[in-house]
C-alpha atoms as a PDB file:
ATOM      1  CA  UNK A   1      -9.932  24.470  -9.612  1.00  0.00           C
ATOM      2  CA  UNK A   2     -12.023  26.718  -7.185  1.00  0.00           C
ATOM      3  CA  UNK A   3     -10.110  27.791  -3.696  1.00  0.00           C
ATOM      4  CA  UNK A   4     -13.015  26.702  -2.104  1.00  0.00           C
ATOM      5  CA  UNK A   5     -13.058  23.048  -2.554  1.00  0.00           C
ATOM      6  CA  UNK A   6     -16.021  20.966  -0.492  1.00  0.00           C
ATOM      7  CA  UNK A   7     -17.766  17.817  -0.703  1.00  0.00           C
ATOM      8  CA  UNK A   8     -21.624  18.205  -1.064  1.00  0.00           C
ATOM      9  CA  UNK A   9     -21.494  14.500   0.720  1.00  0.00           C
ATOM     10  CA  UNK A  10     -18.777  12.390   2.616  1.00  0.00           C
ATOM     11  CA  UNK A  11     -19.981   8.222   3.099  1.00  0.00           C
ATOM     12  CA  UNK A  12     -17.768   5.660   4.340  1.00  0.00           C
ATOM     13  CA  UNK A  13     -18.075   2.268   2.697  1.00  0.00           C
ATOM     14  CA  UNK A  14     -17.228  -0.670   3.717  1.00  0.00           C
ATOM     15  CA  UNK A  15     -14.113  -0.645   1.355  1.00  0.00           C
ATOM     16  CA  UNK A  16     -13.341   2.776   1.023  1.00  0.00           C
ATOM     17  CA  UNK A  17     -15.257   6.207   0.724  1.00  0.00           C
ATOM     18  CA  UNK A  18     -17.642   7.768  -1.198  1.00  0.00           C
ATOM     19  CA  UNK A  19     -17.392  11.660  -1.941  1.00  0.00           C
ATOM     20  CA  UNK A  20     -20.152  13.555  -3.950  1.00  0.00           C
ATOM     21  CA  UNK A  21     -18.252  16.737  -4.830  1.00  0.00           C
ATOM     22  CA  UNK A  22     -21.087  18.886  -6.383  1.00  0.00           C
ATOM     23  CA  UNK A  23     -24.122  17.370  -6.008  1.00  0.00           C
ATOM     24  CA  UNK A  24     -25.033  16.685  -9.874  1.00  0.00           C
ATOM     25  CA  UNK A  25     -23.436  13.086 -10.071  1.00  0.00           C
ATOM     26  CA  UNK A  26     -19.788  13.545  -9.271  1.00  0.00           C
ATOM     27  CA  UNK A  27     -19.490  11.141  -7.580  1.00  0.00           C
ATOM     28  CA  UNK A  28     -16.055   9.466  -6.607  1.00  0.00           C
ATOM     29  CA  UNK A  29     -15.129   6.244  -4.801  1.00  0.00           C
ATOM     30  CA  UNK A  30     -11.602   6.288  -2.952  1.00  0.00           C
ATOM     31  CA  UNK A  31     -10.572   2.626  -2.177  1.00  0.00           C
ATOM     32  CA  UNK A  32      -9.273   2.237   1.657  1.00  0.00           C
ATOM     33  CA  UNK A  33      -6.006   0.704   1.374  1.00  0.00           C
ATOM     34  CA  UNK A  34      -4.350   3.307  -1.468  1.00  0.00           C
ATOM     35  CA  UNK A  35      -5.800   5.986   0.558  1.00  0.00           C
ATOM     36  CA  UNK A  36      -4.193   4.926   3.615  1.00  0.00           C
ATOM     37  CA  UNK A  37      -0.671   4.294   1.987  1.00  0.00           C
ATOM     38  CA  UNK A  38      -1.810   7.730   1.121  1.00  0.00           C
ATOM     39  CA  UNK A  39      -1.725   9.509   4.767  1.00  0.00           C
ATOM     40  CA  UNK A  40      -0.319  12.952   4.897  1.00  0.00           C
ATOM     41  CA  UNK A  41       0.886  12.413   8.386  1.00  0.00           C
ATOM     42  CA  UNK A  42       4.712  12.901   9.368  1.00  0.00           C
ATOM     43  CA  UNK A  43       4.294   9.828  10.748  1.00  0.00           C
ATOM     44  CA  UNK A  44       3.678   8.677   7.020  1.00  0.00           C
ATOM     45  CA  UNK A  45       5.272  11.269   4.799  1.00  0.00           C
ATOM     46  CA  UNK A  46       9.121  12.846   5.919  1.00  0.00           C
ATOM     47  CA  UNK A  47       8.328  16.256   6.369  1.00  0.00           C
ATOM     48  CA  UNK A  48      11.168  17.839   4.682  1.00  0.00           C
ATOM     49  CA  UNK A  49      11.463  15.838   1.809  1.00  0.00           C
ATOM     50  CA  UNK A  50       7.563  14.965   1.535  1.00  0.00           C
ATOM     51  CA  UNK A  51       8.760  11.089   0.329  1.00  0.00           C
ATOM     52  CA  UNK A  52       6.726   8.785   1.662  1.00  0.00           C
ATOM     53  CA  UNK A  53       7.976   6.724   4.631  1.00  0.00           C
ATOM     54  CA  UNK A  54       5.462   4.386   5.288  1.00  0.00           C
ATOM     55  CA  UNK A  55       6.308   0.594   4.591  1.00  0.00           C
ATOM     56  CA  UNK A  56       3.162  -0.283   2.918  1.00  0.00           C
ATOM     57  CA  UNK A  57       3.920  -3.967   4.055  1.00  0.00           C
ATOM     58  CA  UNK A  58       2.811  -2.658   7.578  1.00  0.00           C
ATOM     59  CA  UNK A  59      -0.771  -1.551   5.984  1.00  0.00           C
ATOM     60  CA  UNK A  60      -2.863  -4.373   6.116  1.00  0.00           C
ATOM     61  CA  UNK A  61      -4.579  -5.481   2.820  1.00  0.00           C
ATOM     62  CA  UNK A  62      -8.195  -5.126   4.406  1.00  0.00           C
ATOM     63  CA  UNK A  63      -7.675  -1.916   6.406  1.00  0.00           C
ATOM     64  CA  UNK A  64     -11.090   0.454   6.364  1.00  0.00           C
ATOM     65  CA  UNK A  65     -11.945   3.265   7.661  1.00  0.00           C
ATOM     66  CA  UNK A  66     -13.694   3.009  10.782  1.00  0.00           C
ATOM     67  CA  UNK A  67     -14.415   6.645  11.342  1.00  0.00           C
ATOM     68  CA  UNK A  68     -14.739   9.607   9.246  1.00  0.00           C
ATOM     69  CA  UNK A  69     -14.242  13.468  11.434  1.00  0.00           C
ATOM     70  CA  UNK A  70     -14.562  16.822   9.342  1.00  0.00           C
ATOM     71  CA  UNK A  71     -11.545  18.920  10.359  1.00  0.00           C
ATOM     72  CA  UNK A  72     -12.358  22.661  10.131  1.00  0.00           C
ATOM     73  CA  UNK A  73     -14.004  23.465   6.444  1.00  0.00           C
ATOM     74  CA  UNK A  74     -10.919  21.871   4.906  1.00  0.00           C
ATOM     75  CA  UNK A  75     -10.204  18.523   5.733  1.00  0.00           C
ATOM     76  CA  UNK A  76     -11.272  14.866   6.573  1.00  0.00           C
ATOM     77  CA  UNK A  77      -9.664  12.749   9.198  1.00  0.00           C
ATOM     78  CA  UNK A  78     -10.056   8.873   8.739  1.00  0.00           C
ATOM     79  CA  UNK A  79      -9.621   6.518  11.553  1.00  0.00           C
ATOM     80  CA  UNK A  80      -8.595   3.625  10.264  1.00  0.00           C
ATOM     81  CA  UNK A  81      -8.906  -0.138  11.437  1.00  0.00           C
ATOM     82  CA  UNK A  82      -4.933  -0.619  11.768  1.00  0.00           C
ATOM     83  CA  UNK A  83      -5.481   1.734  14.356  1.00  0.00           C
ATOM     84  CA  UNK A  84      -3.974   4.829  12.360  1.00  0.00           C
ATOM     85  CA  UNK A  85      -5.906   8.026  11.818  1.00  0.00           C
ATOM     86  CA  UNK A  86      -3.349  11.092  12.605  1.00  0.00           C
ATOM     87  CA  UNK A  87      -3.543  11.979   9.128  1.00  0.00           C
ATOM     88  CA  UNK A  88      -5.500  14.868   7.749  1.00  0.00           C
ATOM     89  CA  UNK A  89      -7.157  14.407   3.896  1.00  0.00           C
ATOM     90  CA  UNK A  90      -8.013  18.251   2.388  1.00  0.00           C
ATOM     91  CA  UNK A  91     -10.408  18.671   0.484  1.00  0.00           C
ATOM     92  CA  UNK A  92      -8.345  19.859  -1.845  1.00  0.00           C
ATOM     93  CA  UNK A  93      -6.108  17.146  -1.988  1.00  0.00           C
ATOM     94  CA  UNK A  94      -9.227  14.531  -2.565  1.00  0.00           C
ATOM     95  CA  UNK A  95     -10.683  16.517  -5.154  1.00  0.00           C
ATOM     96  CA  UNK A  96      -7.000  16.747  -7.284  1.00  0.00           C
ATOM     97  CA  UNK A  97      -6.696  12.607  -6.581  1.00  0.00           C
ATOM     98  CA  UNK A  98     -10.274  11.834  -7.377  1.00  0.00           C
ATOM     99  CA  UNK A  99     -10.372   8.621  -9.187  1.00  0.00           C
ATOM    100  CA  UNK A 100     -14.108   8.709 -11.070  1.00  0.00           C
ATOM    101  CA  UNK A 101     -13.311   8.213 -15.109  1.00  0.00           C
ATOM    102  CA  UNK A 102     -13.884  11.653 -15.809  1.00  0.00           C
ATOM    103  CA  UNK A 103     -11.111  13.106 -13.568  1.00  0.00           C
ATOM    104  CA  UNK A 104      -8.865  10.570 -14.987  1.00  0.00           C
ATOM    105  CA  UNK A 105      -9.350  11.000 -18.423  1.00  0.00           C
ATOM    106  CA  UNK A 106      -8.556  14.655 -17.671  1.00  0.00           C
ATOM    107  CA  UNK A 107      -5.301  14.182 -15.652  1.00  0.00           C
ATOM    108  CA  UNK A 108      -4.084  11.833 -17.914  1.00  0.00           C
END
């Protein structure tokens, strides 16, 4: 994979988000809730260990993300309705998780 990993487009849905990656039908739809369990955040993730610390029983089965902020050329910040949104997506990150059929049949 390319250092320089972007989205051509970045849409919020109403259950999740929808990331074109290159512009010729990659397309890939992250659903909200396994995203959020997903947060980065120390808050989320012990920093030292990276395990995840989050109770996931504390992430509401609805959440969405209300807001959607680019951070720098790298990242995407998602504010989400349980009020969290201190976490910090990269691009790269998305683009190794993304769930279309193609990726997965890869990765698999």
């Amino acid at each position: 994979m390319a250092d320089n990993v972007a989205p051509r487009r970045i849409r919020r849905l109403e259950d999740g988000l929808e990331i074109d990656w290159d512009g010729a039908g990659h397309l890939a739809q992250y659903a909200a809730r396994p995203l959020r369990l997903a947060c980065p955040c120390a808050g989320c993730v012990d920093e030292m260990s990276q395990r995840p610390i989050l109770d996931p029983a504390t992430v509401p089965p609805d959440v969405r993300a209300s807001q959607l902020e680019l951070v720098g050329g790298y990242g995407l910040r998602v504010r989400w309705s349980d009020g969290h949104g201190t976490g910090i997506y990269t691009f790269r990150w998305l683009r190794e998780h993304c769930p279309c059929l193609e990726c997965l049949g890869s990765n698999g």
